[in-house]
Protein backbone atom coordinates (compact mmCIF):
# COMPACT_ATOMS: atom_id res chain seq x y z
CA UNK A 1 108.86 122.05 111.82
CA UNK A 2 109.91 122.49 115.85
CA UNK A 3 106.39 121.69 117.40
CA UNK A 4 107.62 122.74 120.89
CA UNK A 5 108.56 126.52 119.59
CA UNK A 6 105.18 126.27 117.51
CA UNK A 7 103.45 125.59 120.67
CA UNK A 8 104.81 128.18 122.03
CA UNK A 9 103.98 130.89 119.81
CA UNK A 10 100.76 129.58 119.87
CA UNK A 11 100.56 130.12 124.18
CA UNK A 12 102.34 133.55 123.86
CA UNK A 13 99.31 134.63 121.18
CA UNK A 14 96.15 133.23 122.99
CA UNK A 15 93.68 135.84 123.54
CA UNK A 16 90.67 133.56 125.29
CA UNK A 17 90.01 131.96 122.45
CA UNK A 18 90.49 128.82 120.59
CA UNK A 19 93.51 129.33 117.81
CA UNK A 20 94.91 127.41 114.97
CA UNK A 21 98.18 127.19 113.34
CA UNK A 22 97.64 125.19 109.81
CA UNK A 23 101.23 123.88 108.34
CA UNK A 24 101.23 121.67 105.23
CA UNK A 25 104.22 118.78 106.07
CA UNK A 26 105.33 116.42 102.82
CA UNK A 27 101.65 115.99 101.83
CA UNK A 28 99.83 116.12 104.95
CA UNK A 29 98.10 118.86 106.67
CA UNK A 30 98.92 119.40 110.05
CA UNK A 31 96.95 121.37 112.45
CA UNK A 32 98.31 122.61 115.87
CA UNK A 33 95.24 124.71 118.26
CA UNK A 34 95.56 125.65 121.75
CA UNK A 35 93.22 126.63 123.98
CA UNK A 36 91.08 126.16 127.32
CA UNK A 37 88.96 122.93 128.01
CA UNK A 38 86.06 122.86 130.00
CA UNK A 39 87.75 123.06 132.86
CA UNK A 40 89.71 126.32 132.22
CA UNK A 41 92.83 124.50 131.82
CA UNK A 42 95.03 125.12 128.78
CA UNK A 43 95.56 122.10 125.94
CA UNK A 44 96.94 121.22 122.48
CA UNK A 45 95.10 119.52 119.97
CA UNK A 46 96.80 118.38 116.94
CA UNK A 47 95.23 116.84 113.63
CA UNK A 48 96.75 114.87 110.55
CA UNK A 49 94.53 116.22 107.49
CA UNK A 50 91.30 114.91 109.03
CA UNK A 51 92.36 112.51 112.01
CA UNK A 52 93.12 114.08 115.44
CA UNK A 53 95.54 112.38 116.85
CA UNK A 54 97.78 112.28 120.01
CA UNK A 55 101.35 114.33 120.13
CA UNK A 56 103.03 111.37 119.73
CA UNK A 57 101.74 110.40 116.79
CA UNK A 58 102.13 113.88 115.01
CA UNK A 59 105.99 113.86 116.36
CA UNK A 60 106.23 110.70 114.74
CA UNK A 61 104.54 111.72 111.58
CA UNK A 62 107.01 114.57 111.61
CA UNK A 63 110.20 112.66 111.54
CA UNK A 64 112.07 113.60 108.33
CA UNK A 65 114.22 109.79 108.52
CA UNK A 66 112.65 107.74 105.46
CA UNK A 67 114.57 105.02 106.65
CA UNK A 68 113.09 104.51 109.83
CA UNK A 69 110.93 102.08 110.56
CA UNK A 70 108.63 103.87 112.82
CA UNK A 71 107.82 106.78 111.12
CA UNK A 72 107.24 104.63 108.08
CA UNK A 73 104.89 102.06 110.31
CA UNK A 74 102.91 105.37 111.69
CA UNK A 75 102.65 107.40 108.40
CA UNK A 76 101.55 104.04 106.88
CA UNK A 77 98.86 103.75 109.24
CA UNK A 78 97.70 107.41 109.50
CA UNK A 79 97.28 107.29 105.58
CA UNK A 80 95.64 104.88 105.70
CA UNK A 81 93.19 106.28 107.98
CA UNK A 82 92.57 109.23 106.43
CA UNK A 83 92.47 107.61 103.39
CA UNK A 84 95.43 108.80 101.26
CA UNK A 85 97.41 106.40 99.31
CA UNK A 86 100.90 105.28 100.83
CA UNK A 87 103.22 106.86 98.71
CA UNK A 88 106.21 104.96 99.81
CA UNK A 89 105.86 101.31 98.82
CA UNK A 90 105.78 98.70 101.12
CA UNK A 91 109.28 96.66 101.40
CA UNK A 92 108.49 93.16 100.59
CA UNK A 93 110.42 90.66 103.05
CA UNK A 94 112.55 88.26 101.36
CA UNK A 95 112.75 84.45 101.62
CA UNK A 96 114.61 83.10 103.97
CA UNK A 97 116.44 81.03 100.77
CA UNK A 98 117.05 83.83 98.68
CA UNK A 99 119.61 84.12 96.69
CA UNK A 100 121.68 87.37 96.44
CA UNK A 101 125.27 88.26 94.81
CA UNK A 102 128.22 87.92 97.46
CA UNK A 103 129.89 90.66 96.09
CA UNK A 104 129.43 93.08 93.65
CA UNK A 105 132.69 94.95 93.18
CA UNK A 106 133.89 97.92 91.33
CA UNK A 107 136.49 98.79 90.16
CA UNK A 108 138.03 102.27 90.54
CA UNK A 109 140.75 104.41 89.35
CA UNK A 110 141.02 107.99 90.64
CA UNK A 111 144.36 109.98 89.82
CA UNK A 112 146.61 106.96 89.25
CA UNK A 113 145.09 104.80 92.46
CA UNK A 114 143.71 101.66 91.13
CA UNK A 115 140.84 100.47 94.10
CA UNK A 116 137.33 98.37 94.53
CA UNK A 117 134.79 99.32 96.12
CA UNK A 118 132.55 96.63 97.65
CA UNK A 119 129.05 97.17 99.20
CA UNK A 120 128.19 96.69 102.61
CA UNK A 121 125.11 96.65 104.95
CA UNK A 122 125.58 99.14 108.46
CA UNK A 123 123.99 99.20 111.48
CA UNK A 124 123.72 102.21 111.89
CA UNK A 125 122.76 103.36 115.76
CA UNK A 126 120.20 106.15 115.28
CA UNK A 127 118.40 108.97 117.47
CA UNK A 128 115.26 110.40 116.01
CA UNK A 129 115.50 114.42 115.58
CA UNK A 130 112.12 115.12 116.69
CA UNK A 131 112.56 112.57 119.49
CA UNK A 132 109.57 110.67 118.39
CA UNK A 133 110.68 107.50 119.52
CA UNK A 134 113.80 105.96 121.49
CA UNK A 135 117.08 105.36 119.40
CA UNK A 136 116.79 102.68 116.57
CA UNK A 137 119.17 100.41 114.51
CA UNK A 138 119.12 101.02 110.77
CA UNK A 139 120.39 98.64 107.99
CA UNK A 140 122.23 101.19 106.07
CA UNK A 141 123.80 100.79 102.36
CA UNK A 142 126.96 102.01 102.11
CA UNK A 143 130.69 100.96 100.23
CA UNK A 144 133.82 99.73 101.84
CA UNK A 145 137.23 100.58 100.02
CA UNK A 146 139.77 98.21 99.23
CA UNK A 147 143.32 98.17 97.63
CA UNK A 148 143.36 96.01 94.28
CA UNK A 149 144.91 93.03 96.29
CA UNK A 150 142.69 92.89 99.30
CA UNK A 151 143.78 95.33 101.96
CA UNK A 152 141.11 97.72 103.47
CA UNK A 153 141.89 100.86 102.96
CA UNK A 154 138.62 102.90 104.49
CA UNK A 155 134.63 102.37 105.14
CA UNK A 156 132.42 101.70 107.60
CA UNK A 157 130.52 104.29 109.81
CA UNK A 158 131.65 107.69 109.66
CA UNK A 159 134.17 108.46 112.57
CA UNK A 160 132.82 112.07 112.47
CA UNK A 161 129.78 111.67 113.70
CA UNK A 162 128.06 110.86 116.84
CA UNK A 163 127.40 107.39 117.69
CA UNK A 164 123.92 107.99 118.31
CA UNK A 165 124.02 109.65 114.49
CA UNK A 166 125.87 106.89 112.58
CA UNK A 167 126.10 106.89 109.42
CA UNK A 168 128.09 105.27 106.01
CA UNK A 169 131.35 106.92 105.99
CA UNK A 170 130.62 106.12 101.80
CA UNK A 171 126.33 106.43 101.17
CA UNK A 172 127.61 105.55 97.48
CA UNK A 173 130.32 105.79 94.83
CA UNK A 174 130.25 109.46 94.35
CA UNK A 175 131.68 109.85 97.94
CA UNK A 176 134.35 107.01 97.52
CA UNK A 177 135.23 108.44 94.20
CA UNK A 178 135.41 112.57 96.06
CA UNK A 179 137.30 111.01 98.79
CA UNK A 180 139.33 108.79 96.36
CA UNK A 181 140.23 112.16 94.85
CA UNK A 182 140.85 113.93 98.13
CA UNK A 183 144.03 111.67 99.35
């Protein structure tokens, strides 16, 4: 949903009076009106199911990146609110002394090519689509590729797109296998 060309629809079809635009978004209800204040002057309000909140915070509801942390933080809080359940569980934080696997390889074979594929956590430099909040760094999954004695053969971010859009050149196996395939 583009809530500046919404709003603008909404300004072009304003006849005096108050008027709504009603748009369901994942499970929420969102409401967009425009109209005049008591001073004559023209406004936006904006709800979330029951709550009217500010812009911001329905920009930030609206962001479509699970990942990040800001949209989860202000969808958290809004459902709460309103009182819907959170329907994306809370990430538990992990000991500082925990424990995990150094490396958890797999091994590949794709037309004759004998590879691993290792996981890896990206940063991953990030600009919100709806511009609800200023760029932020995502811990990203993805896979680095290696030959069978060591060598890196390909990973990372993806040099293809922006730097303000990174993301895993290789999300998961699938696209290390497809690219596997592809040389």
């Amino acid at each position: 949903m583009d809530l500046d060309h919404l709003e603008q629809q909404l300004a072009v079809q304003f006849s005096g009076k108050w008027i709504t635009e009603v748009l369901m978004h994942n499970d929420l209800s969102v409401r967009v009106s425009f109209g005049q204040n008591r001073r004559g002057e023209p406004t936006y309000r904006y709800w979330v199911d029951t709550a009217r909140v500010t812009r911001e915070v329905l920009v930030a509801t609206m962001c479509n990146e699970s990942q990040c942390p800001w949209h989860q933080d202000t969808l958290g809080r809004l459902r709460q609110f309103v009182g819907k359940p959170n329907s994306m569980p809370t990430q538990r934080k992990r000991a500082a002394t925990h424990v995990t696997a150094l490396q958890q390889e797999h091994r590949l074979s794709v037309n004759g090519k004998d590879c691993v594929a290792r996981p890896a956590k990206l940063a991953c430099l990030w600009r919100c689509p709806v511009g609800a909040h200023p760029p932020v760094t995502l811990k990203c999954d993805g896979w680095d590729l290696f030959t069978a004695d060591g060598k890196c053969i390909a990973g990372g971010l993806d040099p293809n797109r922006p730097r303000d859009a990174a993301y895993p050149l290789f999300p998961n196996l699938s696209a290390v296998q497809t690219w596997l395939a592809a040389q």
